[in-house]
PDB file of N, CA and C in Angstrom:
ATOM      1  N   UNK A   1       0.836  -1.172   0.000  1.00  0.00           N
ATOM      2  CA  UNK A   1       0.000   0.000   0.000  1.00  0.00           C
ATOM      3  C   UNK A   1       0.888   1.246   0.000  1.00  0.00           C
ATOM      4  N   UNK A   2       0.709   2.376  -0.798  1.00  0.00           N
ATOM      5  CA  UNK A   2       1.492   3.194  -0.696  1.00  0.00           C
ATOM      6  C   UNK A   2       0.766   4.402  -0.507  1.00  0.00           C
ATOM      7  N   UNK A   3       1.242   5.703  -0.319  1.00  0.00           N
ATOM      8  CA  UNK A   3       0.756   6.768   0.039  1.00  0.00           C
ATOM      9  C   UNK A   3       0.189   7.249  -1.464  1.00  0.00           C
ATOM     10  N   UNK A   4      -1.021   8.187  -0.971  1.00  0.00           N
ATOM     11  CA  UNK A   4      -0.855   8.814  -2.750  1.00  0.00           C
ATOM     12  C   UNK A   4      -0.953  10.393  -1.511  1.00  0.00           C
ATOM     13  N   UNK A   5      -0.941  11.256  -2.717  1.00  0.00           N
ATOM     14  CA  UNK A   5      -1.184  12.607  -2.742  1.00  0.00           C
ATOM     15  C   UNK A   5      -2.305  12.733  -3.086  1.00  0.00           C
ATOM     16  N   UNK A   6      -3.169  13.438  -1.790  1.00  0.00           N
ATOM     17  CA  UNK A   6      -4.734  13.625  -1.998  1.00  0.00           C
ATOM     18  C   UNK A   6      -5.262  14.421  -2.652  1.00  0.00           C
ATOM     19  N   UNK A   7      -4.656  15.593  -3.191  1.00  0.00           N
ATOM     20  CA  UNK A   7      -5.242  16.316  -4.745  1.00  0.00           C
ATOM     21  C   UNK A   7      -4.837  15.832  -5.614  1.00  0.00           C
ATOM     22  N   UNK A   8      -3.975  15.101  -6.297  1.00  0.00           N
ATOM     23  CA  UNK A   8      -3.483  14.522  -7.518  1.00  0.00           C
ATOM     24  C   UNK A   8      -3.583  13.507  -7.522  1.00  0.00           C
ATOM     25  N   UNK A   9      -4.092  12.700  -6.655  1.00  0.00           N
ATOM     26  CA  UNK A   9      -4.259  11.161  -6.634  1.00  0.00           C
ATOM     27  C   UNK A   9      -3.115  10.491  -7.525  1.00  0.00           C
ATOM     28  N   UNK A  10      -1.687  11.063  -6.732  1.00  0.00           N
ATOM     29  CA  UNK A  10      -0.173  10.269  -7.350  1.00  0.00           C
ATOM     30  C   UNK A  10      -0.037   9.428  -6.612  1.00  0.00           C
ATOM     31  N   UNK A  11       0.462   8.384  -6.713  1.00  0.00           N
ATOM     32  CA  UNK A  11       1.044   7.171  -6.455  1.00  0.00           C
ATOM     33  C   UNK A  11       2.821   7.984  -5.624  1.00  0.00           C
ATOM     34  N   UNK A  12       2.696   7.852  -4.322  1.00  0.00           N
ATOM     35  CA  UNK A  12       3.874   7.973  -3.382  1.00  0.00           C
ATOM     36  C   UNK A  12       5.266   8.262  -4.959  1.00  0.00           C
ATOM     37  N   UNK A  13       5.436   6.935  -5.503  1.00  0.00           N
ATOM     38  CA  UNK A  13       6.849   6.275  -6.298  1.00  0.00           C
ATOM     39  C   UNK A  13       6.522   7.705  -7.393  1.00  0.00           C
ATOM     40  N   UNK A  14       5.633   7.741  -7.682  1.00  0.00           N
ATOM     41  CA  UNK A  14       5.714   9.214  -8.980  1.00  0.00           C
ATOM     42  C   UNK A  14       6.198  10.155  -8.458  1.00  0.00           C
ATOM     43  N   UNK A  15       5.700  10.365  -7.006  1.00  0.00           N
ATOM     44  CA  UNK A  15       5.961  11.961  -6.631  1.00  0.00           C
ATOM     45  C   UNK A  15       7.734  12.032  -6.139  1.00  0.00           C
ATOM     46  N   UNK A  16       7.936  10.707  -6.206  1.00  0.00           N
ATOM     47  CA  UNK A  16       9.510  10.826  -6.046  1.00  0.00           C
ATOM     48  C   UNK A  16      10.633  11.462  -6.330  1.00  0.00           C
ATOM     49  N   UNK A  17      10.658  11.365  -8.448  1.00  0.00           N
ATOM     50  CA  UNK A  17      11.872  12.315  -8.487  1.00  0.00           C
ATOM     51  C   UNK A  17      11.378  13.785  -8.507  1.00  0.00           C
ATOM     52  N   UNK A  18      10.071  14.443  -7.793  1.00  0.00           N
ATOM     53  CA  UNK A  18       9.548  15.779  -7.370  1.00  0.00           C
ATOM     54  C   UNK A  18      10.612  15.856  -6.218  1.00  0.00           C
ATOM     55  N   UNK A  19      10.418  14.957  -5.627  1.00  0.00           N
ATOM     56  CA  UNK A  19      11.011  14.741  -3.820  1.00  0.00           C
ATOM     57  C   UNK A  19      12.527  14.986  -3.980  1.00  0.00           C
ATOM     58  N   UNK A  20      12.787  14.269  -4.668  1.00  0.00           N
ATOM     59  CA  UNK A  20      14.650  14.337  -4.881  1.00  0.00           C
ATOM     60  C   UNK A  20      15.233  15.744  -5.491  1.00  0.00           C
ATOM     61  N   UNK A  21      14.593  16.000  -6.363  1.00  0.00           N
ATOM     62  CA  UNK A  21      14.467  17.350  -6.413  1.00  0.00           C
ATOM     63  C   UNK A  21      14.396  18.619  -5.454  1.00  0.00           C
ATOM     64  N   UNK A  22      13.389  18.547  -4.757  1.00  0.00           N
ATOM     65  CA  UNK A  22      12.934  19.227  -3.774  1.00  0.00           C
ATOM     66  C   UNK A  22      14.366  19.029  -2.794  1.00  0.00           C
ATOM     67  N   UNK A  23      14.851  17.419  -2.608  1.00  0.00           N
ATOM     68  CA  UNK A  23      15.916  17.049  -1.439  1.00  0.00           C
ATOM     69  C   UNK A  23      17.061  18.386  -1.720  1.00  0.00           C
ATOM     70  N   UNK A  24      17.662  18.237  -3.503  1.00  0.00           N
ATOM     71  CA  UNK A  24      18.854  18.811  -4.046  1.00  0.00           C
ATOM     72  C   UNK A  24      18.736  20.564  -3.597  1.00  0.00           C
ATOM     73  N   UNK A  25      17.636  20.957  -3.878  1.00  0.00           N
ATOM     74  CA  UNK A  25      17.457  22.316  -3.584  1.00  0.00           C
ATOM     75  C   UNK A  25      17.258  22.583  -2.312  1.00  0.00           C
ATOM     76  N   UNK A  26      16.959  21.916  -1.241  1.00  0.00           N
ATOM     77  CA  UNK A  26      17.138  21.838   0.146  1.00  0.00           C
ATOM     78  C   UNK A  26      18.964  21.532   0.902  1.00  0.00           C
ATOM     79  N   UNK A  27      19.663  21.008   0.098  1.00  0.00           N
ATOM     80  CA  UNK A  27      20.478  20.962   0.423  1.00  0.00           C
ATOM     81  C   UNK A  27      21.538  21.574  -0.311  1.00  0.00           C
ATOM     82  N   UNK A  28      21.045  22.607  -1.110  1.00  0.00           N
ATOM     83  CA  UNK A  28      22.038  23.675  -1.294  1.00  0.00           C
ATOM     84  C   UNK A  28      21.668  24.904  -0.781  1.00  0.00           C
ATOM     85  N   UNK A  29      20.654  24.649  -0.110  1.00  0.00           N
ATOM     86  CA  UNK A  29      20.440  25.533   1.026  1.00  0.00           C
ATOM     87  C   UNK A  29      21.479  25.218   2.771  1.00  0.00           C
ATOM     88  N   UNK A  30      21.362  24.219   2.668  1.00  0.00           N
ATOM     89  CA  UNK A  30      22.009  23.642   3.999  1.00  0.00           C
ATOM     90  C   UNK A  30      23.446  24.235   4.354  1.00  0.00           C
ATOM     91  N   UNK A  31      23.846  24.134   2.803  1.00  0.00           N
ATOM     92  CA  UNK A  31      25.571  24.403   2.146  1.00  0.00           C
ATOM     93  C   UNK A  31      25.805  25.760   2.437  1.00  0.00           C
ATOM     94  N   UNK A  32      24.472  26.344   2.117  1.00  0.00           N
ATOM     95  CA  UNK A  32      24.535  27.958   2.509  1.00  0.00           C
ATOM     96  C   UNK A  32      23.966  28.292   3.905  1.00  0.00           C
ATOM     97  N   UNK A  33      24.078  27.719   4.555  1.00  0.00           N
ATOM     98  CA  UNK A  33      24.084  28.074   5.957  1.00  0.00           C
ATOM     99  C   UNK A  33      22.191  28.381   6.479  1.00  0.00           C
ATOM    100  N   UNK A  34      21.588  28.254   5.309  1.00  0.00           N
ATOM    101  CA  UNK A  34      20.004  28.492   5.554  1.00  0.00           C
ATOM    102  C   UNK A  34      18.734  27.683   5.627  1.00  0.00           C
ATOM    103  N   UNK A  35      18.882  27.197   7.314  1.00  0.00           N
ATOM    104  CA  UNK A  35      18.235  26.069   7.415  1.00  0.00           C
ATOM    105  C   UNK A  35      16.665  26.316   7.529  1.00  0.00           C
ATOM    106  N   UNK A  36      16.777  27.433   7.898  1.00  0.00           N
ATOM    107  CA  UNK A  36      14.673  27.005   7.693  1.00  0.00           C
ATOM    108  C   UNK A  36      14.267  26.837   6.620  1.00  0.00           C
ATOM    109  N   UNK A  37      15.013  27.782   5.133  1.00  0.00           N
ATOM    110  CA  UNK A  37      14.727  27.811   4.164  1.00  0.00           C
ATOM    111  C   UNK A  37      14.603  26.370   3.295  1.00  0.00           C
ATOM    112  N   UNK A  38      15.573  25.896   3.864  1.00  0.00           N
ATOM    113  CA  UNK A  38      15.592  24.558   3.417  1.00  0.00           C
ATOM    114  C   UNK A  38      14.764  23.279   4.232  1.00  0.00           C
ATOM    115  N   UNK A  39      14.298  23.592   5.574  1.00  0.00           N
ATOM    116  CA  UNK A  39      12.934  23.131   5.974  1.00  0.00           C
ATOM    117  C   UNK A  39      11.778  23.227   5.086  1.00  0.00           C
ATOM    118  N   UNK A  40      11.620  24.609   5.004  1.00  0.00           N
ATOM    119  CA  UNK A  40      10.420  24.765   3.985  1.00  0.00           C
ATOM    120  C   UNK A  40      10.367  23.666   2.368  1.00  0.00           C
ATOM    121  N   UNK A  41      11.430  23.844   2.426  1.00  0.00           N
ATOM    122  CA  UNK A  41      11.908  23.123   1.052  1.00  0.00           C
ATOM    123  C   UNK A  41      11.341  21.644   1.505  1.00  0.00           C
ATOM    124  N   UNK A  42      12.230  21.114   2.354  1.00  0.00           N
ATOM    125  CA  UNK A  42      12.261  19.325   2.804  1.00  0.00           C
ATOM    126  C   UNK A  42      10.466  19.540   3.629  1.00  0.00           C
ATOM    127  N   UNK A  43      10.203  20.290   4.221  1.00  0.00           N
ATOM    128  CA  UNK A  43       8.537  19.685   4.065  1.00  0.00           C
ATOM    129  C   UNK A  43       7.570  19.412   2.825  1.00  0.00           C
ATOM    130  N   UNK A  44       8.082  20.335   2.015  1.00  0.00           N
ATOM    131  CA  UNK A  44       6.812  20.224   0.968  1.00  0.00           C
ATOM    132  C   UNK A  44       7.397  18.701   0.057  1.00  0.00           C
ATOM    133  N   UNK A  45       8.863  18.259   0.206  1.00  0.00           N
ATOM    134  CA  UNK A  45       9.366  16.961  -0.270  1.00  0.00           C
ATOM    135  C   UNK A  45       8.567  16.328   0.621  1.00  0.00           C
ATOM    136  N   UNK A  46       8.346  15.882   1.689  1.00  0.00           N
ATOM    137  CA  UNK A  46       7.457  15.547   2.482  1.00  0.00           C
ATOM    138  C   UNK A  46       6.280  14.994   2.209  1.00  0.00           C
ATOM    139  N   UNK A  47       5.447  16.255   2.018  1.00  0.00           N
ATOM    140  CA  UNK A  47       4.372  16.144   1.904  1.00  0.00           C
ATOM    141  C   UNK A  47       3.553  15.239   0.697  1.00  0.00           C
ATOM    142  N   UNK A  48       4.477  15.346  -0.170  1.00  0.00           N
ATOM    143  CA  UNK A  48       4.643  14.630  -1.749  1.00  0.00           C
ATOM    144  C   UNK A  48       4.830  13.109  -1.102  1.00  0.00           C
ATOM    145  N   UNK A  49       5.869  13.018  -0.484  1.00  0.00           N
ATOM    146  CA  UNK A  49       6.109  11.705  -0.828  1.00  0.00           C
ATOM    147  C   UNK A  49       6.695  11.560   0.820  1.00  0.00           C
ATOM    148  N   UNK A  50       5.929  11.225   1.537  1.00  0.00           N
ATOM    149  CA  UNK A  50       5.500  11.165   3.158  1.00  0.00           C
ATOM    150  C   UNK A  50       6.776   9.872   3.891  1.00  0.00           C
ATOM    151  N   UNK A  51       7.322   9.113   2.729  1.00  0.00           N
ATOM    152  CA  UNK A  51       8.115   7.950   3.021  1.00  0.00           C
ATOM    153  C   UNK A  51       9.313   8.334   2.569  1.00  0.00           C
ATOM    154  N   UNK A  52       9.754   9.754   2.226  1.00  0.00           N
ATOM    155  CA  UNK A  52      11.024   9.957   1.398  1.00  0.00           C
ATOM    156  C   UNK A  52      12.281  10.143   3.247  1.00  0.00           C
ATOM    157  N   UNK A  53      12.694   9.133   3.148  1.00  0.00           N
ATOM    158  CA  UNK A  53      13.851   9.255   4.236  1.00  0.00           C
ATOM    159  C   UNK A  53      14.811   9.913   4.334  1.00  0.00           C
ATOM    160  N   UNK A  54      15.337  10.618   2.849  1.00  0.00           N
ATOM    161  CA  UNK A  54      15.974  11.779   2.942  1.00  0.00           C
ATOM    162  C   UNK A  54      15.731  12.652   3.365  1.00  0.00           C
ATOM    163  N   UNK A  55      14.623  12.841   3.227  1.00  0.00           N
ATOM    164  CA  UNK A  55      14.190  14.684   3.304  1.00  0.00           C
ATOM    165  C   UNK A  55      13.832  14.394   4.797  1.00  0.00           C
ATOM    166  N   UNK A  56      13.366  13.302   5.238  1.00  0.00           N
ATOM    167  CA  UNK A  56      13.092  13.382   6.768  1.00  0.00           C
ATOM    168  C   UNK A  56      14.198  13.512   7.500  1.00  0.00           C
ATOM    169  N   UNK A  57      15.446  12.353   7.157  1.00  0.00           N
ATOM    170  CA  UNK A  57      16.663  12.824   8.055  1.00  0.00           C
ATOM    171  C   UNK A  57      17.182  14.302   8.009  1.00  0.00           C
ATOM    172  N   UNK A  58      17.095  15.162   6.413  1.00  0.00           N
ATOM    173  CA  UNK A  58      17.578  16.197   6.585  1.00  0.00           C
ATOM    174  C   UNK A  58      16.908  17.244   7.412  1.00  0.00           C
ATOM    175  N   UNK A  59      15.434  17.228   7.055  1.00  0.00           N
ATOM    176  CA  UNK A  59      14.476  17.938   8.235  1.00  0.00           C
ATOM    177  C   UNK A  59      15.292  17.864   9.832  1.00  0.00           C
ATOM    178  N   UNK A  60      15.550  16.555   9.925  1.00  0.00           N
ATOM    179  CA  UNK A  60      15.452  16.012  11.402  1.00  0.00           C
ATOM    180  C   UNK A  60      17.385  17.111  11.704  1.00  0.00           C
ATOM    181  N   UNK A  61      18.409  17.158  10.520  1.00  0.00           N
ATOM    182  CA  UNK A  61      19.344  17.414  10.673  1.00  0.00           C
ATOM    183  C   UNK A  61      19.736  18.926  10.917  1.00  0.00           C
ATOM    184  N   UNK A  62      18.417  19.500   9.861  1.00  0.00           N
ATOM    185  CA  UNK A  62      18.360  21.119  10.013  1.00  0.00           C
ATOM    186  C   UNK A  62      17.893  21.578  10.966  1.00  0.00           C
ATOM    187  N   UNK A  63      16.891  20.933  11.855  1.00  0.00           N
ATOM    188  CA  UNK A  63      16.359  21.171  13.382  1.00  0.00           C
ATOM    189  C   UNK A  63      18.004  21.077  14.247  1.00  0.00           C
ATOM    190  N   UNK A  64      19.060  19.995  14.160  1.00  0.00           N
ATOM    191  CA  UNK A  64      20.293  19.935  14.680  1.00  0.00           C
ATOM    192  C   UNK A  64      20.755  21.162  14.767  1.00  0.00           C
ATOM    193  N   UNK A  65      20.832  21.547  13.687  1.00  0.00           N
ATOM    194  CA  UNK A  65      21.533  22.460  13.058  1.00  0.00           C
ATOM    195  C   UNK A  65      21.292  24.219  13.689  1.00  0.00           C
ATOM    196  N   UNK A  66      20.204  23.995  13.534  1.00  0.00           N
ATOM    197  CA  UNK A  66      19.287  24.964  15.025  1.00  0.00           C
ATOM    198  C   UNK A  66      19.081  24.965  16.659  1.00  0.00           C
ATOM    199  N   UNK A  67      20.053  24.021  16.814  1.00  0.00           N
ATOM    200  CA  UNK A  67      20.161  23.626  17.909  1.00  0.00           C
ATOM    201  C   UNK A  67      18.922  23.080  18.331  1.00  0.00           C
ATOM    202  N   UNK A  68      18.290  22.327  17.936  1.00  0.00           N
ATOM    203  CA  UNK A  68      16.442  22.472  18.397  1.00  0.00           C
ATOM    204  C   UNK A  68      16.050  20.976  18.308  1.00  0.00           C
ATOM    205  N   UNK A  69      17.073  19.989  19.250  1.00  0.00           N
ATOM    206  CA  UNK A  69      16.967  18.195  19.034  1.00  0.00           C
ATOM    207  C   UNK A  69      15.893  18.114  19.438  1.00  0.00           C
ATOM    208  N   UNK A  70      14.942  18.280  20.348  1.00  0.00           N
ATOM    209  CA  UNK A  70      13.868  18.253  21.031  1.00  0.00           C
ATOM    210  C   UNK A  70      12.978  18.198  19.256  1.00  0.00           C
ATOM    211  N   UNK A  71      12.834  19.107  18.535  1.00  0.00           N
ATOM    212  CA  UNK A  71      12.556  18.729  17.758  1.00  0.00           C
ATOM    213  C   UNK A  71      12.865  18.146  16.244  1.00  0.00           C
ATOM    214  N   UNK A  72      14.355  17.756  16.438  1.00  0.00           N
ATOM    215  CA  UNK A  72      14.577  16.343  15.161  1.00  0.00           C
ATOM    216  C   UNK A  72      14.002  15.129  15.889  1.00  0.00           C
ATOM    217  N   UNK A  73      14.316  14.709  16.947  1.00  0.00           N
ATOM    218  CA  UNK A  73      13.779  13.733  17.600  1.00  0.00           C
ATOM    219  C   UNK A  73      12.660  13.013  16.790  1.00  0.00           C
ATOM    220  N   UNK A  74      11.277  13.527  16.483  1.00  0.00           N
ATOM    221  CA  UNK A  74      10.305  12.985  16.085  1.00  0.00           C
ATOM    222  C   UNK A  74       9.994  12.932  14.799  1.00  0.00           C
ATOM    223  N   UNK A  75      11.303  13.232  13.990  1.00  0.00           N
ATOM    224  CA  UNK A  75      11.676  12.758  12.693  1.00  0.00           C
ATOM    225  C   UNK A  75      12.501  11.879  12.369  1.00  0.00           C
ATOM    226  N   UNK A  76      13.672  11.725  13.227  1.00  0.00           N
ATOM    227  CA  UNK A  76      13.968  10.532  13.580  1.00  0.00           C
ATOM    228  C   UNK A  76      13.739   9.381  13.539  1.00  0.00           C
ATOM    229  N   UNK A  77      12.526   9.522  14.180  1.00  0.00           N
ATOM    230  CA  UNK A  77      11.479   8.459  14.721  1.00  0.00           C
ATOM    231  C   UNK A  77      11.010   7.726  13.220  1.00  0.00           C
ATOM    232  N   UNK A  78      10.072   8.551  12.856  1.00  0.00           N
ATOM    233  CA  UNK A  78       9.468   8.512  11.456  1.00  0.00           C
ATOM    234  C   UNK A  78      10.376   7.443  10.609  1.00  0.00           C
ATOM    235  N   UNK A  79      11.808   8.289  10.444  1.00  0.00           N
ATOM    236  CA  UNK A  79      13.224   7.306   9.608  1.00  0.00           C
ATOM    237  C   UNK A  79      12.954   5.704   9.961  1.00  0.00           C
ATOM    238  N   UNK A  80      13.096   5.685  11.855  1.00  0.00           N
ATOM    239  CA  UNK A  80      13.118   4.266  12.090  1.00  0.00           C
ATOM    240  C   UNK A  80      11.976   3.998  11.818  1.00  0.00           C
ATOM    241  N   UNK A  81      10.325   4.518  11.914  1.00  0.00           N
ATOM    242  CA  UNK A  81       9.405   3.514  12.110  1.00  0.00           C
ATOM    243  C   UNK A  81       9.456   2.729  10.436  1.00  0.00           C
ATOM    244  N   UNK A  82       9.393   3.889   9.627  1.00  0.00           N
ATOM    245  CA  UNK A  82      10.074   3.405   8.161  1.00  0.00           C
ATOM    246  C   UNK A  82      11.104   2.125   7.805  1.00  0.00           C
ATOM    247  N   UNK A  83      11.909   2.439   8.372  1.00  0.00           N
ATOM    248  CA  UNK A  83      13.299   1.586   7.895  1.00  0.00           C
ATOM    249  C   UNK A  83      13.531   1.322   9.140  1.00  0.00           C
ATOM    250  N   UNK A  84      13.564   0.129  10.319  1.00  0.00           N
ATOM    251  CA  UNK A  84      13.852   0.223  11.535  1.00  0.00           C
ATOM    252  C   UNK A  84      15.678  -0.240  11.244  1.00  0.00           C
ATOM    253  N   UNK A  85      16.182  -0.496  10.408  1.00  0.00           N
ATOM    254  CA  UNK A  85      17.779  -0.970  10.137  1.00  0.00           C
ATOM    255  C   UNK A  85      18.394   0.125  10.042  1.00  0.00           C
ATOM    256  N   UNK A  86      18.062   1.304   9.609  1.00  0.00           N
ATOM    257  CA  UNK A  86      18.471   2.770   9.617  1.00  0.00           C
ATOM    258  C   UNK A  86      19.710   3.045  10.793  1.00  0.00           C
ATOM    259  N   UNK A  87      20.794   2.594  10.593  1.00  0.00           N
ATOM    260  CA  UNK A  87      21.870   2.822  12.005  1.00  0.00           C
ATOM    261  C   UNK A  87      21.657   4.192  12.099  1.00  0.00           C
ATOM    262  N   UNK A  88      22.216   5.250  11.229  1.00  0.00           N
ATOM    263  CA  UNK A  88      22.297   6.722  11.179  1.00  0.00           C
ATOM    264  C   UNK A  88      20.832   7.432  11.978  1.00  0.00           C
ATOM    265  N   UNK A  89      19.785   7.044  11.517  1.00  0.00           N
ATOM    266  CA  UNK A  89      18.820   7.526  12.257  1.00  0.00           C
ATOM    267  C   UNK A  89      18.961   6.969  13.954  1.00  0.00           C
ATOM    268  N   UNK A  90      19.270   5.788  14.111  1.00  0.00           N
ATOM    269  CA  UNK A  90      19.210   5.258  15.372  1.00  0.00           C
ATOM    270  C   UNK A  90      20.164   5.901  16.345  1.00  0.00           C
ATOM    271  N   UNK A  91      21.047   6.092  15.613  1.00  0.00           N
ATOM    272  CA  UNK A  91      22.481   6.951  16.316  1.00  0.00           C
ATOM    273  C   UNK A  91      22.116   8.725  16.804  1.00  0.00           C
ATOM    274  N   UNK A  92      22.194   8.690  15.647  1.00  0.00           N
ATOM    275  CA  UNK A  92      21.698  10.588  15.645  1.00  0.00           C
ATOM    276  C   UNK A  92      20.314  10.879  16.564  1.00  0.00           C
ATOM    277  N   UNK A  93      19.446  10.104  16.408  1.00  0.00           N
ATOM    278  CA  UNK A  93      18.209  10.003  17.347  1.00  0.00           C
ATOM    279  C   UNK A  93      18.702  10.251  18.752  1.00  0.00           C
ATOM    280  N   UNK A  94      19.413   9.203  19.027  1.00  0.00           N
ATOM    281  CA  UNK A  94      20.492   8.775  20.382  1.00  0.00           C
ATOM    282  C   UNK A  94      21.602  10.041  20.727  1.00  0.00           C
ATOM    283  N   UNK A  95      21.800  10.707  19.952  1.00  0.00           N
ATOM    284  CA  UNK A  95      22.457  11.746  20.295  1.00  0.00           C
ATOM    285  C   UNK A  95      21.528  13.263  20.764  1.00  0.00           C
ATOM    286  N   UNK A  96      20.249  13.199  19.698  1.00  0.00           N
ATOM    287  CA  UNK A  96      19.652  14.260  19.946  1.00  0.00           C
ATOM    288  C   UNK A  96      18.647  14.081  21.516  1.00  0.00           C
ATOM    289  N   UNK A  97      18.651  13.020  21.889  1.00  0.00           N
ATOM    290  CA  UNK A  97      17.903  12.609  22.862  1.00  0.00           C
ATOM    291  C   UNK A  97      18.846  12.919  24.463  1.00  0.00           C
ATOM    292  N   UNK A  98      20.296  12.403  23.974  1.00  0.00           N
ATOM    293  CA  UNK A  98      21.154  12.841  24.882  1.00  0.00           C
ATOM    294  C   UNK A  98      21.068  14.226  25.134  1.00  0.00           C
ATOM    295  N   UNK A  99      21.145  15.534  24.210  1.00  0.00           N
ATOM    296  CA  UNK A  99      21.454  16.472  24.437  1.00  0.00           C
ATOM    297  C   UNK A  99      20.094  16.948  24.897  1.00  0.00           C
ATOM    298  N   UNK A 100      18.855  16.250  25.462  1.00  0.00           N
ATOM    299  CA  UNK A 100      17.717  16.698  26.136  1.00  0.00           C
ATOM    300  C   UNK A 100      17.438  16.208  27.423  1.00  0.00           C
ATOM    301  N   UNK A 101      18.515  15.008  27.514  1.00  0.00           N
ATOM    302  CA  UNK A 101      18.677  14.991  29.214  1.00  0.00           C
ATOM    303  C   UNK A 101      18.010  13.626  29.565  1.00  0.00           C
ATOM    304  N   UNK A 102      17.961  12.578  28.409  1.00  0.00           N
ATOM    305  CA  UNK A 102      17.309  11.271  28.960  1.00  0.00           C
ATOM    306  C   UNK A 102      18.617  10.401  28.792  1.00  0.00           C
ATOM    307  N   UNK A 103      19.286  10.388  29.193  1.00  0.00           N
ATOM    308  CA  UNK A 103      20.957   9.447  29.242  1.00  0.00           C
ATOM    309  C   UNK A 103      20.365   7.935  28.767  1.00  0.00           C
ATOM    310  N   UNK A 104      19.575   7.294  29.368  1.00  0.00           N
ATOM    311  CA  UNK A 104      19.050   5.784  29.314  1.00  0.00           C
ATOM    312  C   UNK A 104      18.663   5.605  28.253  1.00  0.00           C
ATOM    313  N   UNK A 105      17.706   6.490  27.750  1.00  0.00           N
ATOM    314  CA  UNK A 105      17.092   6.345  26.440  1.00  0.00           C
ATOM    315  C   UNK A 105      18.291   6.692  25.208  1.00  0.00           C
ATOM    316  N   UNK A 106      19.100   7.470  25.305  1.00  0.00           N
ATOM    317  CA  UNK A 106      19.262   8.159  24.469  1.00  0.00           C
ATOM    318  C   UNK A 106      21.050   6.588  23.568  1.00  0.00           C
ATOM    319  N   UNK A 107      21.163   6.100  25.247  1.00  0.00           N
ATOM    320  CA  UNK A 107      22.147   5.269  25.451  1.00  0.00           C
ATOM    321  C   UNK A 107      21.286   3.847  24.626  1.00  0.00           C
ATOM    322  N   UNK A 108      20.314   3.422  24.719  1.00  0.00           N
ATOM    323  CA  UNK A 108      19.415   2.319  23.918  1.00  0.00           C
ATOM    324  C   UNK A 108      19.461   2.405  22.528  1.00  0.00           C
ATOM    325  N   UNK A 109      19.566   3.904  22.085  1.00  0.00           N
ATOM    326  CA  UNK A 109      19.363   4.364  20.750  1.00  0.00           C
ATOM    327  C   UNK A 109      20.796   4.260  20.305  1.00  0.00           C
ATOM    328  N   UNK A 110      21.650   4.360  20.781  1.00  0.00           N
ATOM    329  CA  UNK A 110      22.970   4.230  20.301  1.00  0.00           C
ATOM    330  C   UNK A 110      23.666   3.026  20.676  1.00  0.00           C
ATOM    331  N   UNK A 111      23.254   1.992  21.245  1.00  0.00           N
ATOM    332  CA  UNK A 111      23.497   0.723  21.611  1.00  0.00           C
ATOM    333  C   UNK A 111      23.250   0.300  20.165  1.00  0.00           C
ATOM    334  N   UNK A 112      21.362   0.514  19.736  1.00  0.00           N
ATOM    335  CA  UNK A 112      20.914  -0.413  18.791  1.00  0.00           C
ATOM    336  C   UNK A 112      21.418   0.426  17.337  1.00  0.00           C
ATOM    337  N   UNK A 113      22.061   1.523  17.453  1.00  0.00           N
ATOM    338  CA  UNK A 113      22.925   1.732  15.823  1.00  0.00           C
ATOM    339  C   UNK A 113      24.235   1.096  16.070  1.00  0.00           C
ATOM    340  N   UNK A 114      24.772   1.016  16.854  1.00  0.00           N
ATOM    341  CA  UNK A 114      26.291  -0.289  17.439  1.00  0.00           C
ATOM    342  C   UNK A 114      25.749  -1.304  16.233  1.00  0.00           C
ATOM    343  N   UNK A 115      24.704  -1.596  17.198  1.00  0.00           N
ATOM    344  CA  UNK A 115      24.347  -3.541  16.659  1.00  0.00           C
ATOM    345  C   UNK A 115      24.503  -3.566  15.319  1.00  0.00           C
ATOM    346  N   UNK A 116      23.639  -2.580  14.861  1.00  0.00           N
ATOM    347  CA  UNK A 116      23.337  -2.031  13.045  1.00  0.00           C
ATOM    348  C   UNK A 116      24.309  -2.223  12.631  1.00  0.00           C
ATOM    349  N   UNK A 117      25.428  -0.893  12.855  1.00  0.00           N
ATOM    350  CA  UNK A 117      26.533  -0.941  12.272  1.00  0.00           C
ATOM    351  C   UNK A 117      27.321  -1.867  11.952  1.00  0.00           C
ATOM    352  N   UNK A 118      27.736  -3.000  13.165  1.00  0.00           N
ATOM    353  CA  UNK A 118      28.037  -4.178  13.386  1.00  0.00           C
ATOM    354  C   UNK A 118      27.657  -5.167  12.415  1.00  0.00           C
ATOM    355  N   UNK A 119      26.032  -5.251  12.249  1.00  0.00           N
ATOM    356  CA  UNK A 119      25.899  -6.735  11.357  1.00  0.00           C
ATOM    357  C   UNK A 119      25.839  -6.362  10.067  1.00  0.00           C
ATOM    358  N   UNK A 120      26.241  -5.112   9.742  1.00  0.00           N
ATOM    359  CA  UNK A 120      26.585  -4.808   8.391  1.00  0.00           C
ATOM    360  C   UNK A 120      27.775  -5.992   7.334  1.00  0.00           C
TER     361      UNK A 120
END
């Protein structure tokens, strides 16, 4: 089952190279130091294509980037519920969680990108 886009009734996989697109111009924003701008950008990739894991980690990276883990955190999330093998999301999750003050949790999340990394 895949997502469509509810005014265009697209199929998730069409709205894709929109998304990758959308990713490239978001991240020559990043390059230039202008991360909301390039939020704006990686949501509307988003919104197109709701499973694109790029644009979510970068969302989740430009919130970093803003100092603002509290909210990459729950993009993060999204990466793993998607792809739960995702080490990078599991790690970075685990880091942004650290820098909000849950040590235990944040230590689980970076245990289970270890493992990842590992059975690579």
């Amino acid at each position: 089952m895949h997502a469509r886009r509810e005014m265009k009734g697209i199929d998730e996989r069409e709205a894709l190279p929109e998304a990758e697109y959308l990713l490239r111009q978001a991240r020559e924003k990043v390059n230039d130091g202008e991360y909301q701008q390039a939020m704006d950008i990686l949501h509307r990739a988003v919104k197109i294509a709701p499973h694109h894991l790029h644009s979510l980690i970068e969302i989740s990276n430009c919130y970093e980037y803003l100092n603002q883990s509290d909210r990459a955190i729950p993009y993060y999330e999204k990466v793993i519920q998607i792809d739960p093998f995702y080490a990078d999301a599991w790690f970075n999750k685990g880091m942004s969680i650290r820098k909000t003050g849950t040590e235990k949790e944040a230590a689980l999340c970076i245990e289970r990108a270890i493992e990842l990394y590992c059975s690579r």
